[in-house]
Structures are given as C-alpha cells and as structure tokens.
Protein backbone atom coordinates (compact mmCIF):
# COMPACT_ATOMS: atom_id res chain seq x y z
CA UNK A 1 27.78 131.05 74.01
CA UNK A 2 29.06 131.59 77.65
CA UNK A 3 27.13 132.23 80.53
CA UNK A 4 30.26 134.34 82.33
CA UNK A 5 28.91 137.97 81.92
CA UNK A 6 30.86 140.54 79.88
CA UNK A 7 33.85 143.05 81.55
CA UNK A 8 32.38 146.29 80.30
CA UNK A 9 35.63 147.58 78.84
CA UNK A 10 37.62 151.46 79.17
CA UNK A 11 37.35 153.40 76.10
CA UNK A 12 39.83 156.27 75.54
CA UNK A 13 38.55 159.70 74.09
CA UNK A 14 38.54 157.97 70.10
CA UNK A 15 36.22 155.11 71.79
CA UNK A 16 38.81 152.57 71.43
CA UNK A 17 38.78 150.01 73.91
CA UNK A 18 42.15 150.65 76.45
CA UNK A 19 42.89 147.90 78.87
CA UNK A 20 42.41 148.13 82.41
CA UNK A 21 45.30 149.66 84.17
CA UNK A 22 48.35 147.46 85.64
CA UNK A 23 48.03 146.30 89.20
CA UNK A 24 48.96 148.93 91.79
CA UNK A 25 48.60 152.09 89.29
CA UNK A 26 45.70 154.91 89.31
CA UNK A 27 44.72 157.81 87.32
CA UNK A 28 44.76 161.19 88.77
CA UNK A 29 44.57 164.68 87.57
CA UNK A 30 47.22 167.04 87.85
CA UNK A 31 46.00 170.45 89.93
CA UNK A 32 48.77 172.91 88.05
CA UNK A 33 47.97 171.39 84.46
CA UNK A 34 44.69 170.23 84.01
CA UNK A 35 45.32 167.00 82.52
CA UNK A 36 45.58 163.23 83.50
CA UNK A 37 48.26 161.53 85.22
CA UNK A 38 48.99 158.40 86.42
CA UNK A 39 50.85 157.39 89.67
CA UNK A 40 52.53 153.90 90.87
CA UNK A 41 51.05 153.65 94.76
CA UNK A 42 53.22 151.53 95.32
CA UNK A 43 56.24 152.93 94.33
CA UNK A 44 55.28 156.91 93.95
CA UNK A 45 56.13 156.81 90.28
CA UNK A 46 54.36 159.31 88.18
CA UNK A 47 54.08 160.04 84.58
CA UNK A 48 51.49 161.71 81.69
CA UNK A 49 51.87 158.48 79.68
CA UNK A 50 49.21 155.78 80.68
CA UNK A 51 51.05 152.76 81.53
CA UNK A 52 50.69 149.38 80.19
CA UNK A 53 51.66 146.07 81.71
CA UNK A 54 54.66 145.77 79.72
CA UNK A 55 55.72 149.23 80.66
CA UNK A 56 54.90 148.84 84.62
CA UNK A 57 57.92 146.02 84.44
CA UNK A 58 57.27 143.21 86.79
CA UNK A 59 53.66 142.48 88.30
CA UNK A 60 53.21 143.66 91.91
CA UNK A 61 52.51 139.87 92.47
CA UNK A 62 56.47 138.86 91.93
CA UNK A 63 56.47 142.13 94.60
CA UNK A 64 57.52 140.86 97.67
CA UNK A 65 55.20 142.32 100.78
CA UNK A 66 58.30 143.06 103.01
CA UNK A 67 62.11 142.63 102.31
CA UNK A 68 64.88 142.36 104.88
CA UNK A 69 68.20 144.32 104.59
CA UNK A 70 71.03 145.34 105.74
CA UNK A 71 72.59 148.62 105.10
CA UNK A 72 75.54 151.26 105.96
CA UNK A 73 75.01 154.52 105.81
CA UNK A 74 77.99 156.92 105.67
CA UNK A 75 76.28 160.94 106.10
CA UNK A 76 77.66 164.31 104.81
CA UNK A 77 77.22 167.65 106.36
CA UNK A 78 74.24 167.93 103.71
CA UNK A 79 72.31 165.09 105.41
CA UNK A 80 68.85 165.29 107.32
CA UNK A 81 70.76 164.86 110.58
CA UNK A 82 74.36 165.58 110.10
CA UNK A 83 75.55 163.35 113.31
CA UNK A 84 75.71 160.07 114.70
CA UNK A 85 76.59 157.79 117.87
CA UNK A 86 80.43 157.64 115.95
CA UNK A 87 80.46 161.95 115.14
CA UNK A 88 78.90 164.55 116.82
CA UNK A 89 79.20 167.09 114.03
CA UNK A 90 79.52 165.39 110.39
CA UNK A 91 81.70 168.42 108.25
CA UNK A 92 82.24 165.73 105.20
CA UNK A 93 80.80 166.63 101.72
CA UNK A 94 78.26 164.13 100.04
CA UNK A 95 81.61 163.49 97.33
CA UNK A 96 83.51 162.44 100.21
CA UNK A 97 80.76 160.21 101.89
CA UNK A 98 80.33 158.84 98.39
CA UNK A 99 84.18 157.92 98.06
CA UNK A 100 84.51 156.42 101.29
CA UNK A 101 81.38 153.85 100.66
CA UNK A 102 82.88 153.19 96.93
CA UNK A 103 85.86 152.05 98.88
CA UNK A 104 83.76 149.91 101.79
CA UNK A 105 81.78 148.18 98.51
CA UNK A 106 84.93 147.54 96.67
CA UNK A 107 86.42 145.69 99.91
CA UNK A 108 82.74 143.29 100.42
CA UNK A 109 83.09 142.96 96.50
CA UNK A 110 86.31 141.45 96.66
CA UNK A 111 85.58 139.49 99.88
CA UNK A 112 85.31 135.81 99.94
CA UNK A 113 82.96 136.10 102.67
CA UNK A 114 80.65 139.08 101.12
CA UNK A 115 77.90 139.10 104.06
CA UNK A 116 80.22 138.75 106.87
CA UNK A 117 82.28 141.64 105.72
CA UNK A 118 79.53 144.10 104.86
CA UNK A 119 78.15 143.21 108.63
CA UNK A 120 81.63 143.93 109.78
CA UNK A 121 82.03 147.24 108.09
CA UNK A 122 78.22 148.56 109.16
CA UNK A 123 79.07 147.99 112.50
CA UNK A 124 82.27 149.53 112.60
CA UNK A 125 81.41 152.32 110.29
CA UNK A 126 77.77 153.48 109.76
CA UNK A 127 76.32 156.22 110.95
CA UNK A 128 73.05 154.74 111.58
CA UNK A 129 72.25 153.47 114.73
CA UNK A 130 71.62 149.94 113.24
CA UNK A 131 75.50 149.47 113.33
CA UNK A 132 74.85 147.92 116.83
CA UNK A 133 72.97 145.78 115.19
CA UNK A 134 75.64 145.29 112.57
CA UNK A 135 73.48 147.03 109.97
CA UNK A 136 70.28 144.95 110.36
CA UNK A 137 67.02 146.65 109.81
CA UNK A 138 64.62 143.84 110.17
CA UNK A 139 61.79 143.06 107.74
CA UNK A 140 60.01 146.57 106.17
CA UNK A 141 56.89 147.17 103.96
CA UNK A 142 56.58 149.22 101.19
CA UNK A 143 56.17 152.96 102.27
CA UNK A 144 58.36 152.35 105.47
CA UNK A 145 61.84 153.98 104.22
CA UNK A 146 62.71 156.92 102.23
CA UNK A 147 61.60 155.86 98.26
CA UNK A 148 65.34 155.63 96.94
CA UNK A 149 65.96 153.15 99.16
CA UNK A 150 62.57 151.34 99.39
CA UNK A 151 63.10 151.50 95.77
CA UNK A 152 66.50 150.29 95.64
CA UNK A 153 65.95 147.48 98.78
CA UNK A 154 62.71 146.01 96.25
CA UNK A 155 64.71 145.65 93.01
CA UNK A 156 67.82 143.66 94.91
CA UNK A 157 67.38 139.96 94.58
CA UNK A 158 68.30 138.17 97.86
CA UNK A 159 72.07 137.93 98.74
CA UNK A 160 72.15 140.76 96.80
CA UNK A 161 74.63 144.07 97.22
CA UNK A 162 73.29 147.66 95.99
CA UNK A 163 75.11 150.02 94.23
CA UNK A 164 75.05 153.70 95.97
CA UNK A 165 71.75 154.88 97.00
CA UNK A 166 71.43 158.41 97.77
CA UNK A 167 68.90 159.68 100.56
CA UNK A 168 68.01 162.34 102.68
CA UNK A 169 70.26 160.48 105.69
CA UNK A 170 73.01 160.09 103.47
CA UNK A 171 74.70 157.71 101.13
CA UNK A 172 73.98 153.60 101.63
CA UNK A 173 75.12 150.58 100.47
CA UNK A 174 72.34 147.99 101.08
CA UNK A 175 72.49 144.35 101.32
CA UNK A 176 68.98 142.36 100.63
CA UNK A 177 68.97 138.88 103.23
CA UNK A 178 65.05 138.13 102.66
C-alpha cells in the first residue's frame, strides 16, 4: 500500500469519475444560457463540450512563452486604421489587399532566399510601421497581438511562412524566426 495520499477525483452529474481538465482550460458558465462552458485562457477558445487532453491538441508545455516574427501587413479601407507611413487614405477592398499579399507570398515561396525576400518585401511594402524595421516585431507573449495572429504566429514552427491571416489591421503574411 502507498503512503502518497489519494487525488480526490471530479465526478460528472452520473458520478462518474471525469479527469481533471487540460492545462490552461477552465470552466465557466454562460450568462445568456445557463449552462457550462469551457474556455482556452490561453488562446480564448470556447466551447459547450468539456475538453479532453486529446482534444486540447498539444500541451501548453510544447507552448512556447514568447515567439518572434516577422510580418507584412497590406490594409483595406475596412481596416481599424485605414492609413499608413506609405498611404494616407487606404480606398483598397480587403479582396484586393488579399490578392496583392497572395502575390508577395507566391514571390518568398519561390525564392531561394525565403527570409531575405519576405524582409525585403515588408520593408518596401507593409503598411505597418515595422517595415522600418523590415517587418520585425521582436519577441511577444501570448495575449500581446490580435488572437488570429497570436493564434496563427503560435502554430508556425520556426523558419516558418503563414498562410493569410486576417485581422482587424488588415491582411498579414507572418514569418516565425524564434
């Protein structure tokens, strides 16, 4: 017999045991509906469903704390703040942003020299003010940038190019160094 003392264990409303919920997650209950949800603090994912630790994907252990990445953002008229140092009024639609970054990642795809061309291209042509910077944004922490791209920046592996990530600012292309 073992001296280690015993994890009292969740039961669910049948009294079944249910295992302790993945790293990161936490139960809340929804104000409109009544009922339980759960919610990813981490990530801002919410669902009804109570996740396991095969559902939650990797553990928040393999999670890196911070990530650093590059990125170009092209903006539509639609964006948060429809300027920037290159435009003082940005009149394209989100389709035509969305085009014109297709073509930018098709050019660093076929590139020999991936990295140096995607720093080339951010700092001639995003609309961020990181193009000076030739699209550097440093190291950032979870909770630091708008979710898609947190989101997006996270699930890159290092050396890494996104595909399209839609935000508030605009339309990105992202490019994971660390």
């Amino acid at each position: 017999m073992s001296d280690e003392p015993i994890k009292k264990r969740q039961k669910n409303n049948e009294g079944a045991a249910v295992s302790p919920l993945p790293k990161g997650w936490e139960k809340r209950i929804s104000a409109s509906r009544g009922r339980e949800y759960y919610i990813n603090r981490n990530t801002g994912q919410s669902q009804w469903e109570r996740p396991t630790a095969e559902s939650a994907g990797t553990s928040s252990s393999s999670d890196p704390i911070s990530v650093h990445c590059y990125h170009l953002l092209v903006k539509h008229k639609d964006s948060r703040r429809p300027s920037s140092w290159r435009t003082e009024k940005i009149t394209r639609t989100k389709d035509e942003a969305t085009e014109i970054l297709k073509k930018y990642r098709e050019e660093i795809e076929e590139s020999s020299k991936k990295f140096e061309t995607f720093m080339k291209l951010a700092e001639e042509f995003s609309d961020c003010s990181s193009a000076k910077r030739k699209g550097d944004l440093g190291f950032f922490k979870r909770n630091q940038m708008e979710k898609p791209f947190e989101n997006a920046s996270y699930a890159l592996k290092i050396g890494e190019l996104s595909d399209i990530v839609e935000t508030d600012s605009g339309v990105h292309i992202i490019y994971r160094v660390a």
